[in-house]
Protein backbone atom coordinates (compact mmCIF):
# COMPACT_ATOMS: atom_id res chain seq x y z
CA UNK A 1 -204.22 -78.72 -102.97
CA UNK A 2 -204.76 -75.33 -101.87
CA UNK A 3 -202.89 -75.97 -98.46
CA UNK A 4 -200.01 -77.60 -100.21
CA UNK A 5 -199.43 -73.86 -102.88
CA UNK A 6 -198.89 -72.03 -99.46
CA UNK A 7 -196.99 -74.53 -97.05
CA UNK A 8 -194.16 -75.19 -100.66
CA UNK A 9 -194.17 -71.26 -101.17
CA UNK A 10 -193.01 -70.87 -97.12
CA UNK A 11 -190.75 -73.45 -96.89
CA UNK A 12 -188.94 -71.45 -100.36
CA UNK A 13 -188.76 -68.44 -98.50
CA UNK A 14 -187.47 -69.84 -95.62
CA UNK A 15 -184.81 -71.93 -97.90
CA UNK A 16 -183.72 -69.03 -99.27
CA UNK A 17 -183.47 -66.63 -96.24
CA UNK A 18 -181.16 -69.49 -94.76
CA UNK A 19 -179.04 -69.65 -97.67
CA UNK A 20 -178.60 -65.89 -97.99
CA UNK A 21 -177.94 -65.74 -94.42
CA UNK A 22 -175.07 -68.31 -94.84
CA UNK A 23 -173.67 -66.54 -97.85
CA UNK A 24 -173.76 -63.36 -96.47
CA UNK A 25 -172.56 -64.07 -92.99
CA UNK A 26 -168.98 -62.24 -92.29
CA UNK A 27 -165.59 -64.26 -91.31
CA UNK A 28 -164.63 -64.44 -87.43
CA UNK A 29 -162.47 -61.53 -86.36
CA UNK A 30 -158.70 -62.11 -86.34
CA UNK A 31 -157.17 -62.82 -82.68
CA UNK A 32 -154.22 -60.89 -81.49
CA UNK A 33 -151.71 -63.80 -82.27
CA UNK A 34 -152.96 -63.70 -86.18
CA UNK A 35 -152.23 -59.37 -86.09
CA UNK A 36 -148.82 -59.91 -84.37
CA UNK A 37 -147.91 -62.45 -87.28
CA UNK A 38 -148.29 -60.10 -89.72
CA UNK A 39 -145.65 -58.41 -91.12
CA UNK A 40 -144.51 -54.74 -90.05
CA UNK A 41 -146.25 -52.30 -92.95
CA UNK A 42 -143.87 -50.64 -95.58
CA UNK A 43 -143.66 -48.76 -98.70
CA UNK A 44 -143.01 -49.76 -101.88
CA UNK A 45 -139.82 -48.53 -103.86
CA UNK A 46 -142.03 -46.05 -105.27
CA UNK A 47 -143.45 -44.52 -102.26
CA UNK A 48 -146.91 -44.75 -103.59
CA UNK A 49 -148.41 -48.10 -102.23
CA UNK A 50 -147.38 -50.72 -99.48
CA UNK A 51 -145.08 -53.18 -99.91
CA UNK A 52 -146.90 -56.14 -98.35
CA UNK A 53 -150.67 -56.38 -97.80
CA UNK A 54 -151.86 -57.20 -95.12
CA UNK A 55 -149.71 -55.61 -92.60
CA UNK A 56 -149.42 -54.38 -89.31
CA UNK A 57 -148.85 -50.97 -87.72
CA UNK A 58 -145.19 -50.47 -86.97
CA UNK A 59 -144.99 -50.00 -82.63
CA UNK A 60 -143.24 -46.59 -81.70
CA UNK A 61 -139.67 -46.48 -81.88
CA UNK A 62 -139.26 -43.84 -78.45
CA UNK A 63 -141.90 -44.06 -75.75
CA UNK A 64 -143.47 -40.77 -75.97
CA UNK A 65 -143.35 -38.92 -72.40
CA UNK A 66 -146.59 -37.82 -71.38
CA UNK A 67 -146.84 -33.75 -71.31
CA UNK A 68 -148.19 -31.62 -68.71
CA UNK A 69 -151.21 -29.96 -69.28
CA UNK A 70 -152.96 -27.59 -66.77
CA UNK A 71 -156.54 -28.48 -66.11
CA UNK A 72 -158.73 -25.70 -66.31
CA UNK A 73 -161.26 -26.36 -63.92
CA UNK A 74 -164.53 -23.80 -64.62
CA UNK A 75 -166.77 -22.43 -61.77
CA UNK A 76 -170.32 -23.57 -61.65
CA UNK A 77 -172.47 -20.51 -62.41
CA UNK A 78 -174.61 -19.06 -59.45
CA UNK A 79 -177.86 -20.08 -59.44
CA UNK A 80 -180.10 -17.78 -57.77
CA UNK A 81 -184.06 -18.13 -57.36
CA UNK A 82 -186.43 -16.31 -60.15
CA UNK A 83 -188.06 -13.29 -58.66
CA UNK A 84 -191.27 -13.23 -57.00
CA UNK A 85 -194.09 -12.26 -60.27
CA UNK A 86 -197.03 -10.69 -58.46
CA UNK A 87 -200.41 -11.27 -59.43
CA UNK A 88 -201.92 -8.72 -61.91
CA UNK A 89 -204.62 -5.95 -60.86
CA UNK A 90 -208.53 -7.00 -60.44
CA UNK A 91 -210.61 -4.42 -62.41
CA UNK A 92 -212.95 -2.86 -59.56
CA UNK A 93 -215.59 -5.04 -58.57
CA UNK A 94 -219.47 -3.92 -59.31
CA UNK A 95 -221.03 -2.03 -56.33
CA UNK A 96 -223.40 -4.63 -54.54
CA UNK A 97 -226.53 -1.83 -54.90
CA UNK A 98 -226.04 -2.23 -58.91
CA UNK A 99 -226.17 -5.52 -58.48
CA UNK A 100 -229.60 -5.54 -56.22
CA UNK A 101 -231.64 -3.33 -58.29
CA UNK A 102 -233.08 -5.40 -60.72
CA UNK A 103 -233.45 -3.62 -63.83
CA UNK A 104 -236.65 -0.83 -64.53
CA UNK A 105 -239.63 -1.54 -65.21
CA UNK A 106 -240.42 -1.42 -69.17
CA UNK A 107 -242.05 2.15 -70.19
CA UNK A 108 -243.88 2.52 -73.72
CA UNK A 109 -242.13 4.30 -76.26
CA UNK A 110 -244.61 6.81 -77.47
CA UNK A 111 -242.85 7.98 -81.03
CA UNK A 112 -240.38 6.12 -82.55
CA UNK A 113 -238.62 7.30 -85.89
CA UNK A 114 -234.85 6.24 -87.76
CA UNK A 115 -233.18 8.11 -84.97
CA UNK A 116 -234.68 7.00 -81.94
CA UNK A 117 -237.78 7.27 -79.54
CA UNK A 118 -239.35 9.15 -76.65
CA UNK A 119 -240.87 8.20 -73.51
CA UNK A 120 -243.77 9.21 -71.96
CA UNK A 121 -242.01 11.77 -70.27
CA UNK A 122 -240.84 13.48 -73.36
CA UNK A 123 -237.42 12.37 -73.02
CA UNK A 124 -235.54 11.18 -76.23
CA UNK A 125 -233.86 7.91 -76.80
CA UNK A 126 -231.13 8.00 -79.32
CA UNK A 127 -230.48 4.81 -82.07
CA UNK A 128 -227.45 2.98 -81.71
CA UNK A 129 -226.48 -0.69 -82.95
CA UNK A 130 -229.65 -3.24 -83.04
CA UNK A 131 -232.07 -2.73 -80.73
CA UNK A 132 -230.21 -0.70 -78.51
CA UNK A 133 -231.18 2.91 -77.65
CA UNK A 134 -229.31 5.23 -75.81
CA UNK A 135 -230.62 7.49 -72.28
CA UNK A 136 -229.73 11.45 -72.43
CA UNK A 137 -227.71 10.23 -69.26
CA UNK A 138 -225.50 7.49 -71.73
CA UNK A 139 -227.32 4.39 -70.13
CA UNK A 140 -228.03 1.68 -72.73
CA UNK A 141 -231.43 0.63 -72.75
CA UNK A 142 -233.44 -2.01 -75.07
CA UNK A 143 -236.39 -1.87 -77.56
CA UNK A 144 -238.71 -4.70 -77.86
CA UNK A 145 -241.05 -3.63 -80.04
CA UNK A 146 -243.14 -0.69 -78.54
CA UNK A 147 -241.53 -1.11 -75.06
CA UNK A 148 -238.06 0.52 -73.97
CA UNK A 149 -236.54 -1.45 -71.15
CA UNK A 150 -233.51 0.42 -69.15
């Protein structure tokens, strides 16, 4: 029973595709021998409608001559290669001797306040962002805790 509900409800739709197919399908296209036929189209004795329907276009009374026309024929534009783009600047390279030196030793910071530190030499290290202090000479050093590393 249940294979029987599906296999009807298929063969419906099939059915009726078929018959809407058929009803829908258009007429063959006249031949040339059917258009000739036809009558030569006219209008009415009011001017408003034709005379006959279906009809066929009237052929030309005078064979039109064919006029001359000068063919404008436009260059092809030049075509010329893009110019060379050169390859922007390198910022200067870091001296090899910067490079070598690893960086100093870390030193003790012997008073530290809101502003900054010194070193055991007396020399004062400014505050900036972080943990970031500043030389007298504008080299950036770095505090962890009660070390100063340059």
């Amino acid at each position: 029973m249940r294979i029987v509900k599906p296999a009807a409800l298929t063969a419906a739709l099939l059915l009726g595709a078929l018959w809407c197919a058929s009803a829908w399908a258009q007429k063959p296209a006249a031949s040339a021998q059917d258009y000739a036929k036809l009558p030569v189209c006219t209008l009415s004795a009011d001017g408003k409608r034709l005379a006959v329907e279906p009809c066929r276009t009237a052929p030309a009374r005078v064979p039109m001559p064919r006029r001359a026309v000068t063919q404008i024929i436009q260059p092809m534009p030049k075509v010329t290669r893009a110019p060379q783009v050169g390859m922007p600047a390198m910022p200067p390279s870091i001296p090899i001797e910067t490079l070598m030196q690893p960086p100093g030793a870390p030193i003790p910071a012997t008073g530290c306040d809101v502003a900054g530190c010194f070193g055991p030499g007396g020399a004062r290290y400014n505050s900036s962002v972080g943990n970031t202090l500043i030389t007298p000479g504008g080299k950036l050093c770095n505090r962890t805790g009660s070390w100063i590393q340059c």
